[in-house]
PDB file of N, CA and C in Angstrom:
ATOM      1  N   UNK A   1       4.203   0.746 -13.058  1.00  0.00           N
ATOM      2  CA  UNK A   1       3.445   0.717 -11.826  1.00  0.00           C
ATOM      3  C   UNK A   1       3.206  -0.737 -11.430  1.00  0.00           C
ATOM      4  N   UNK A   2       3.228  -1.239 -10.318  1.00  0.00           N
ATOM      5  CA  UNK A   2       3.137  -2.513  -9.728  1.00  0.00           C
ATOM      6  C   UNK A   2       1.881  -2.397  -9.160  1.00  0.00           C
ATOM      7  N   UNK A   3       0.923  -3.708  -8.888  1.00  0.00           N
ATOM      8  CA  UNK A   3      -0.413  -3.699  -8.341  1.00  0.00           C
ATOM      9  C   UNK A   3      -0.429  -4.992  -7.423  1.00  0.00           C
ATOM     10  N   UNK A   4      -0.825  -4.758  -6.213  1.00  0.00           N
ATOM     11  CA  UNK A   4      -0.779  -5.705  -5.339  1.00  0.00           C
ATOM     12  C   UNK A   4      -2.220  -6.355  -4.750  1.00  0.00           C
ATOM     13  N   UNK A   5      -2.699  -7.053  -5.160  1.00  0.00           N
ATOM     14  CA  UNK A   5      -4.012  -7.001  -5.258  1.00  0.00           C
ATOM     15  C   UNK A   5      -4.691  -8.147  -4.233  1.00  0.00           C
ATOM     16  N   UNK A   6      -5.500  -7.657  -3.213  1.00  0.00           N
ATOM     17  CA  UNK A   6      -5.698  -8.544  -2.098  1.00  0.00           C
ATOM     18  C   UNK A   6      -7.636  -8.787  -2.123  1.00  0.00           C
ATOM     19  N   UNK A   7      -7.975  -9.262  -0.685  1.00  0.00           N
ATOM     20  CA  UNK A   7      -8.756  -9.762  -1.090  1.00  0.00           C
ATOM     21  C   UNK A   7     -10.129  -8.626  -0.924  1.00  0.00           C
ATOM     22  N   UNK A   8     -10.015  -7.436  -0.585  1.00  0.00           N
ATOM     23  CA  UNK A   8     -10.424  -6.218  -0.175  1.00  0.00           C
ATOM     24  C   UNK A   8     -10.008  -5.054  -1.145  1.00  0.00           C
ATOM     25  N   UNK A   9      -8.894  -4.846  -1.165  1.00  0.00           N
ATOM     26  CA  UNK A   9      -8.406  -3.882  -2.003  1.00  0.00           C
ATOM     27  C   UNK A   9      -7.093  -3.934  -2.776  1.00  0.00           C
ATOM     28  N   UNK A  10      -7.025  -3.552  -3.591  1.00  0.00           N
ATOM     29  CA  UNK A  10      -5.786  -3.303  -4.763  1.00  0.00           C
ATOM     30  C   UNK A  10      -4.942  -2.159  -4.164  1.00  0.00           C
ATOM     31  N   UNK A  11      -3.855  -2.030  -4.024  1.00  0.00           N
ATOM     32  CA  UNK A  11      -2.432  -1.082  -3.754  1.00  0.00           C
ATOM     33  C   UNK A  11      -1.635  -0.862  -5.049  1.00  0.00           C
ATOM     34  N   UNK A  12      -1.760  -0.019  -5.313  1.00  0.00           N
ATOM     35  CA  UNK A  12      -0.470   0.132  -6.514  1.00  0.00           C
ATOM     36  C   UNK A  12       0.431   1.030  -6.458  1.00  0.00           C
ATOM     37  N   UNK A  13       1.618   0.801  -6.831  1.00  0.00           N
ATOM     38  CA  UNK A  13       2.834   1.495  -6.410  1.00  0.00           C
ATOM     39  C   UNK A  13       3.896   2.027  -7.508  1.00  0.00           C
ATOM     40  N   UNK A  14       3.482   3.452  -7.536  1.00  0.00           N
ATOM     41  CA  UNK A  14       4.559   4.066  -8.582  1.00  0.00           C
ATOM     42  C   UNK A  14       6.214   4.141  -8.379  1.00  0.00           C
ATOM     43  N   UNK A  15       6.754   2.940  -8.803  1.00  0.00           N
ATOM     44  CA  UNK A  15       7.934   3.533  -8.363  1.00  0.00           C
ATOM     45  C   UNK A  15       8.988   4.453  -8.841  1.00  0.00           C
ATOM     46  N   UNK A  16       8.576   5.449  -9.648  1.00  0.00           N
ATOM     47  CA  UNK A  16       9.130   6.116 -10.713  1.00  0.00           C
ATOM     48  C   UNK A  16       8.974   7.631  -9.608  1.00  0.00           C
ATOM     49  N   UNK A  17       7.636   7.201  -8.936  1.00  0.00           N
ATOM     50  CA  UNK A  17       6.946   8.840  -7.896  1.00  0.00           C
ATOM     51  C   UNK A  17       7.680   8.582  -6.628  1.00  0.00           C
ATOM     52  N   UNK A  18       8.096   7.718  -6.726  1.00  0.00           N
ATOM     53  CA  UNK A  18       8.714   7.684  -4.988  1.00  0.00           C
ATOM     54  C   UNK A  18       9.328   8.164  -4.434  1.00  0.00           C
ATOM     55  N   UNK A  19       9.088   9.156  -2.999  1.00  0.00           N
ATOM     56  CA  UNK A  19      10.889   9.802  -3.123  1.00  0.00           C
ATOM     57  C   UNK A  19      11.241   8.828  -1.521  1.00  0.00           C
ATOM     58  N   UNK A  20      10.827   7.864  -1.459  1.00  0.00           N
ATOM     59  CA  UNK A  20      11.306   6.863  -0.029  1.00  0.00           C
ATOM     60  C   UNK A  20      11.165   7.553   1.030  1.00  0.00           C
ATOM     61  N   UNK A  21       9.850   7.928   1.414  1.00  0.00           N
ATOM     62  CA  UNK A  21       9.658   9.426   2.988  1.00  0.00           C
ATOM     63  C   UNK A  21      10.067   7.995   3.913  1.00  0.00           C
ATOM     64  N   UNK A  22       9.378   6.444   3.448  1.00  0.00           N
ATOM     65  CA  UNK A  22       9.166   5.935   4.725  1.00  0.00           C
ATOM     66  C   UNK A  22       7.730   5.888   5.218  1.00  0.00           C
ATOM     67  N   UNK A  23       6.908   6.366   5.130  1.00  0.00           N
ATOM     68  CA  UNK A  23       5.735   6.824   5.896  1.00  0.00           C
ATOM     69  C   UNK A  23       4.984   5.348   5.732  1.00  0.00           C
ATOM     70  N   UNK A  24       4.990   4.890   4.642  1.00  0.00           N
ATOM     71  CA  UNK A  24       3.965   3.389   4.720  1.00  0.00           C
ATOM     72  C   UNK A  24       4.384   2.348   5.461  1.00  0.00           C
ATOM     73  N   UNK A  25       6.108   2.027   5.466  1.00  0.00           N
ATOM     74  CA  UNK A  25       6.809   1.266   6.280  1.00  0.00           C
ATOM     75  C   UNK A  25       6.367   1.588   7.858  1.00  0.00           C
ATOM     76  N   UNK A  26       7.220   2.942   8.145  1.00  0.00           N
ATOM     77  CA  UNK A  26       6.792   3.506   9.559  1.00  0.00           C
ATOM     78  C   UNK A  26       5.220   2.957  10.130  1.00  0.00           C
ATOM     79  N   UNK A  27       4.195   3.325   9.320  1.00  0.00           N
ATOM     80  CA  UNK A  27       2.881   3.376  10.001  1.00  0.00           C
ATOM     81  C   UNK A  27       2.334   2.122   9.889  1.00  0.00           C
ATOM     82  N   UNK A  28       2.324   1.504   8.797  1.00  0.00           N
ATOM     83  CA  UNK A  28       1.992  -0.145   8.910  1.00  0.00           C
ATOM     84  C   UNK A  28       2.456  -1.167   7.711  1.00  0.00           C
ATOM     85  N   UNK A  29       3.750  -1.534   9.435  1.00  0.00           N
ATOM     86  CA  UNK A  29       4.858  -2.657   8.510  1.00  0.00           C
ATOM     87  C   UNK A  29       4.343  -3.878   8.136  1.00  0.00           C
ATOM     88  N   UNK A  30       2.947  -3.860   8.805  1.00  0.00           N
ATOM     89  CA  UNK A  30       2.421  -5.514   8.375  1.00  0.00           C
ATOM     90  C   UNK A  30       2.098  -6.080   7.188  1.00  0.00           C
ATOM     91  N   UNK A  31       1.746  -4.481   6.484  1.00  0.00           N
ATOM     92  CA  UNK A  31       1.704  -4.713   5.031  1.00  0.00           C
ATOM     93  C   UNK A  31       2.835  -3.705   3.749  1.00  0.00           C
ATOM     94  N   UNK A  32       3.607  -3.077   4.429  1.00  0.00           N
ATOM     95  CA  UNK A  32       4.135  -2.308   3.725  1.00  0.00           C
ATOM     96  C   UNK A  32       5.781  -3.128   4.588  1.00  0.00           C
ATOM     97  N   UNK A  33       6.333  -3.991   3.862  1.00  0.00           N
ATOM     98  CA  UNK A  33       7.833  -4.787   4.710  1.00  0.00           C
ATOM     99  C   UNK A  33       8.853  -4.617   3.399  1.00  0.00           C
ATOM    100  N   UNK A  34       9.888  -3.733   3.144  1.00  0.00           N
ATOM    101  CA  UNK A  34      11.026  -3.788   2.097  1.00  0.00           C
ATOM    102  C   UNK A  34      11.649  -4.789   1.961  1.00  0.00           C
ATOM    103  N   UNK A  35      11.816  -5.926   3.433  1.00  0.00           N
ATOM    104  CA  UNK A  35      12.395  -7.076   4.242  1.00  0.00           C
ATOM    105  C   UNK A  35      11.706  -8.471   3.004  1.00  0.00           C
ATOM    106  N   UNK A  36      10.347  -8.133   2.764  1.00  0.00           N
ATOM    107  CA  UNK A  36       9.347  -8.962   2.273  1.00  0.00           C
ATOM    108  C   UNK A  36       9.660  -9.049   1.070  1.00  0.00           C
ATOM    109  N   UNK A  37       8.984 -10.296   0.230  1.00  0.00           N
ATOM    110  CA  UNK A  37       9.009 -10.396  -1.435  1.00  0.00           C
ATOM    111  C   UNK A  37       7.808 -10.953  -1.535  1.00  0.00           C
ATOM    112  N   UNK A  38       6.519 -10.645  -2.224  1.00  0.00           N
ATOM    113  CA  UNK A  38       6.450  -8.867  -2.214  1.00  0.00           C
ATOM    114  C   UNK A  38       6.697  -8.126  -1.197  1.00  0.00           C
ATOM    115  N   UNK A  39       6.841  -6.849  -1.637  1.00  0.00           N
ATOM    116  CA  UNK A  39       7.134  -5.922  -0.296  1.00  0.00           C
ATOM    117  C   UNK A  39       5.823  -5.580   0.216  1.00  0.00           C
ATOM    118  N   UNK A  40       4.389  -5.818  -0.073  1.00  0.00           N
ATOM    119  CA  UNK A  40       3.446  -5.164  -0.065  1.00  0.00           C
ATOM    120  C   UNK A  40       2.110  -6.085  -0.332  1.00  0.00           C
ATOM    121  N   UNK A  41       1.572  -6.321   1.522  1.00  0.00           N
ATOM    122  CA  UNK A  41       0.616  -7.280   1.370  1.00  0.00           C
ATOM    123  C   UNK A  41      -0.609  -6.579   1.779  1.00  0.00           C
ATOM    124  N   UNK A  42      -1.627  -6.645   1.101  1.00  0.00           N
ATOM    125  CA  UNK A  42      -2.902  -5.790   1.119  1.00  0.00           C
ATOM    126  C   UNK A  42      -3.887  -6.948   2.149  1.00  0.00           C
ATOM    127  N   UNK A  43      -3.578  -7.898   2.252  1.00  0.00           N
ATOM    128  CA  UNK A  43      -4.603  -8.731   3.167  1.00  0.00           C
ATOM    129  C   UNK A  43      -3.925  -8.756   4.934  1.00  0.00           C
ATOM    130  N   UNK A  44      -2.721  -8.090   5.111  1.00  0.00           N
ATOM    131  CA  UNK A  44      -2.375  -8.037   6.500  1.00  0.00           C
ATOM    132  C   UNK A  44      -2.887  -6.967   7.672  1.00  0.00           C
ATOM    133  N   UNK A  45      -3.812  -6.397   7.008  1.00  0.00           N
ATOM    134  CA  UNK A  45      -4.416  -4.742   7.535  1.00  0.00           C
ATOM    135  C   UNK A  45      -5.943  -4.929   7.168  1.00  0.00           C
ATOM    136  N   UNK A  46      -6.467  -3.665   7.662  1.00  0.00           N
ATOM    137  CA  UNK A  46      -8.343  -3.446   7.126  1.00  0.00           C
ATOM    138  C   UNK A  46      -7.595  -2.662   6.256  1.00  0.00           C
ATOM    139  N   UNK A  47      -9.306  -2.630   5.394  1.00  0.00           N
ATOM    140  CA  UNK A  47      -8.561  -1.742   4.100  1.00  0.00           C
ATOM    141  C   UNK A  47      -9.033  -0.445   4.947  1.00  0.00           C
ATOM    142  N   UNK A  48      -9.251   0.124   5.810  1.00  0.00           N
ATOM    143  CA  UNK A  48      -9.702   1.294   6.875  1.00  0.00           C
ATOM    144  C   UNK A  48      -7.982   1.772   7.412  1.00  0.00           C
ATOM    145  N   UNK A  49      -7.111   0.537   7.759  1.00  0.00           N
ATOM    146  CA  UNK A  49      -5.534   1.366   7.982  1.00  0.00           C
ATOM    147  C   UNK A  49      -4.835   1.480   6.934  1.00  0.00           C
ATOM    148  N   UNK A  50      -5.366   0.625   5.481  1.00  0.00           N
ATOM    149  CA  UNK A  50      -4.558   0.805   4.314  1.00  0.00           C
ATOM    150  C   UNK A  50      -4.586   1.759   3.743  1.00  0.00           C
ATOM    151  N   UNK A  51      -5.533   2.256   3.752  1.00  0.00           N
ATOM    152  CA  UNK A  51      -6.358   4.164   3.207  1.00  0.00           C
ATOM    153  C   UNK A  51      -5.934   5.062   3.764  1.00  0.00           C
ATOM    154  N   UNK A  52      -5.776   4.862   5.161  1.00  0.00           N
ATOM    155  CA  UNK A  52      -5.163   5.821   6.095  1.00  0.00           C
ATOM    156  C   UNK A  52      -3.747   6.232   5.958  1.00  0.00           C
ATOM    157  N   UNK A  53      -2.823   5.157   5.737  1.00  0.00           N
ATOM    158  CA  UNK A  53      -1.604   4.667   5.362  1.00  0.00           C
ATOM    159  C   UNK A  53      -1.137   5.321   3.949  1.00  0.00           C
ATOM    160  N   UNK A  54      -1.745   4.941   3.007  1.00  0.00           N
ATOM    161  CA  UNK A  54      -1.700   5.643   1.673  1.00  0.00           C
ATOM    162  C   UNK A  54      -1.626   7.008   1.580  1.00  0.00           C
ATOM    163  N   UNK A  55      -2.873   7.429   2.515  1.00  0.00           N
ATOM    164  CA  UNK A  55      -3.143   8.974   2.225  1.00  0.00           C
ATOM    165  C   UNK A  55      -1.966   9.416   3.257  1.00  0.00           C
ATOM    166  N   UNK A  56      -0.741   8.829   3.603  1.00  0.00           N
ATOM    167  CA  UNK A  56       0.008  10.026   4.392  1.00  0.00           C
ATOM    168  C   UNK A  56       1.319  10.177   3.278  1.00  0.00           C
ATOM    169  N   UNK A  57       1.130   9.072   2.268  1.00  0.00           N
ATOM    170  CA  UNK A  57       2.069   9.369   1.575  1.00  0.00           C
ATOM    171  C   UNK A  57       2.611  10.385   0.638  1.00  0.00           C
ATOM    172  N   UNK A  58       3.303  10.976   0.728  1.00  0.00           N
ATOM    173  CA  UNK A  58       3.531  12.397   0.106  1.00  0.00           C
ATOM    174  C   UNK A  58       3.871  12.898  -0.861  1.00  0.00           C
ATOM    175  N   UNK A  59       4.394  11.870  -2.178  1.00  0.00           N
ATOM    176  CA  UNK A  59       4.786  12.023  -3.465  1.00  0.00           C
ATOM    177  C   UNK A  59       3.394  11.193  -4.391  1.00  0.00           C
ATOM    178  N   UNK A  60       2.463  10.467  -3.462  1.00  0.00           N
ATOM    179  CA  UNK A  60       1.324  10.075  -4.428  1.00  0.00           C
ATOM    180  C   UNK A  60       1.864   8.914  -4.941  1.00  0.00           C
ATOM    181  N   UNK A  61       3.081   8.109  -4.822  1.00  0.00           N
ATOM    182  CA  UNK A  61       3.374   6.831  -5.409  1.00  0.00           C
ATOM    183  C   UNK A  61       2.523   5.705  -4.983  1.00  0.00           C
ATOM    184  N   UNK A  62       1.559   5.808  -4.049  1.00  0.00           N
ATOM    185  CA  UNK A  62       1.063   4.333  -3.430  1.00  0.00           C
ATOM    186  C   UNK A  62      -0.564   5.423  -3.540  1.00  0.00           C
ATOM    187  N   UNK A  63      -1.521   4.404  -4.220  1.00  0.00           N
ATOM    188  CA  UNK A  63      -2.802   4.666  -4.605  1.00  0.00           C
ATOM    189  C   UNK A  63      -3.712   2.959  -4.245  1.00  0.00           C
ATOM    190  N   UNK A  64      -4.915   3.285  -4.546  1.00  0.00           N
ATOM    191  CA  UNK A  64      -5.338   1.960  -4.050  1.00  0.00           C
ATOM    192  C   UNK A  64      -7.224   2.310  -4.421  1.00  0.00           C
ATOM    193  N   UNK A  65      -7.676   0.928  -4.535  1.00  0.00           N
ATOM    194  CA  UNK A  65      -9.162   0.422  -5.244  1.00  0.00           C
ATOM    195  C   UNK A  65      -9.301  -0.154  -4.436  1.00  0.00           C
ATOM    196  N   UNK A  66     -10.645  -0.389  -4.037  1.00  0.00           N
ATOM    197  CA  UNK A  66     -11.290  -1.375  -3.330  1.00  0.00           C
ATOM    198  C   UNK A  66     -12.165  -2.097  -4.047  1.00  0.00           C
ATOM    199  N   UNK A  67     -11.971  -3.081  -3.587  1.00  0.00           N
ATOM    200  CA  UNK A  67     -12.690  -4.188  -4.475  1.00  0.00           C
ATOM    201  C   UNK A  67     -14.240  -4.394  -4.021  1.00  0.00           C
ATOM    202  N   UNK A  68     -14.783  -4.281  -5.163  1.00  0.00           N
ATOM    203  CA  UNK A  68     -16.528  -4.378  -4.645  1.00  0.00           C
ATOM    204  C   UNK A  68     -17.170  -5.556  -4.346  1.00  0.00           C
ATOM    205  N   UNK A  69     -17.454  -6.483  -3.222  1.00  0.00           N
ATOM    206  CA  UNK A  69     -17.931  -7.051  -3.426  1.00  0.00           C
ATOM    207  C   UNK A  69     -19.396  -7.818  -4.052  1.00  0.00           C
ATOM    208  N   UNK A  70     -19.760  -8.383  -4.355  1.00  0.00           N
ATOM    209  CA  UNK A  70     -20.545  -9.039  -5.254  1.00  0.00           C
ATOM    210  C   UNK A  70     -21.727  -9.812  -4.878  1.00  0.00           C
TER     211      UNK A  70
END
């Protein structure tokens, strides 16, 4: 599992669960770019479209924490 960890929330990405729907790319490329290295930036979005984003994904490979602030 890979963890992408920004300044709001953590993304982590199973890539073993993936079956590639697309759906995180499609809905928001600002942080979800295949184009990118990483592919997957958690500070380009609120964590309000990153949650949204996650939850359309359909095999459960992309999960995510929010970081508490202090």
């Amino acid at each position: 599992m890979s963890e992408y960890r920004g300044k709001e929330i953590i993304i982590r990405y199973d890539e073993h669960t993936c079956t590639h729907s697309g759906n995180c790319v499609k809905n928001l490329p600002a942080v979800f770019d295949v184009n990118r290295k990483p592919w997957v930036n958690p500070n380009d979005a609120t964590v309000e479209a990153i949650k949204k984003t996650i939850a359309l994904c359909p095999s459960g490979a992309l999960s995510y924490e929010e970081i508490q602030r202090q």
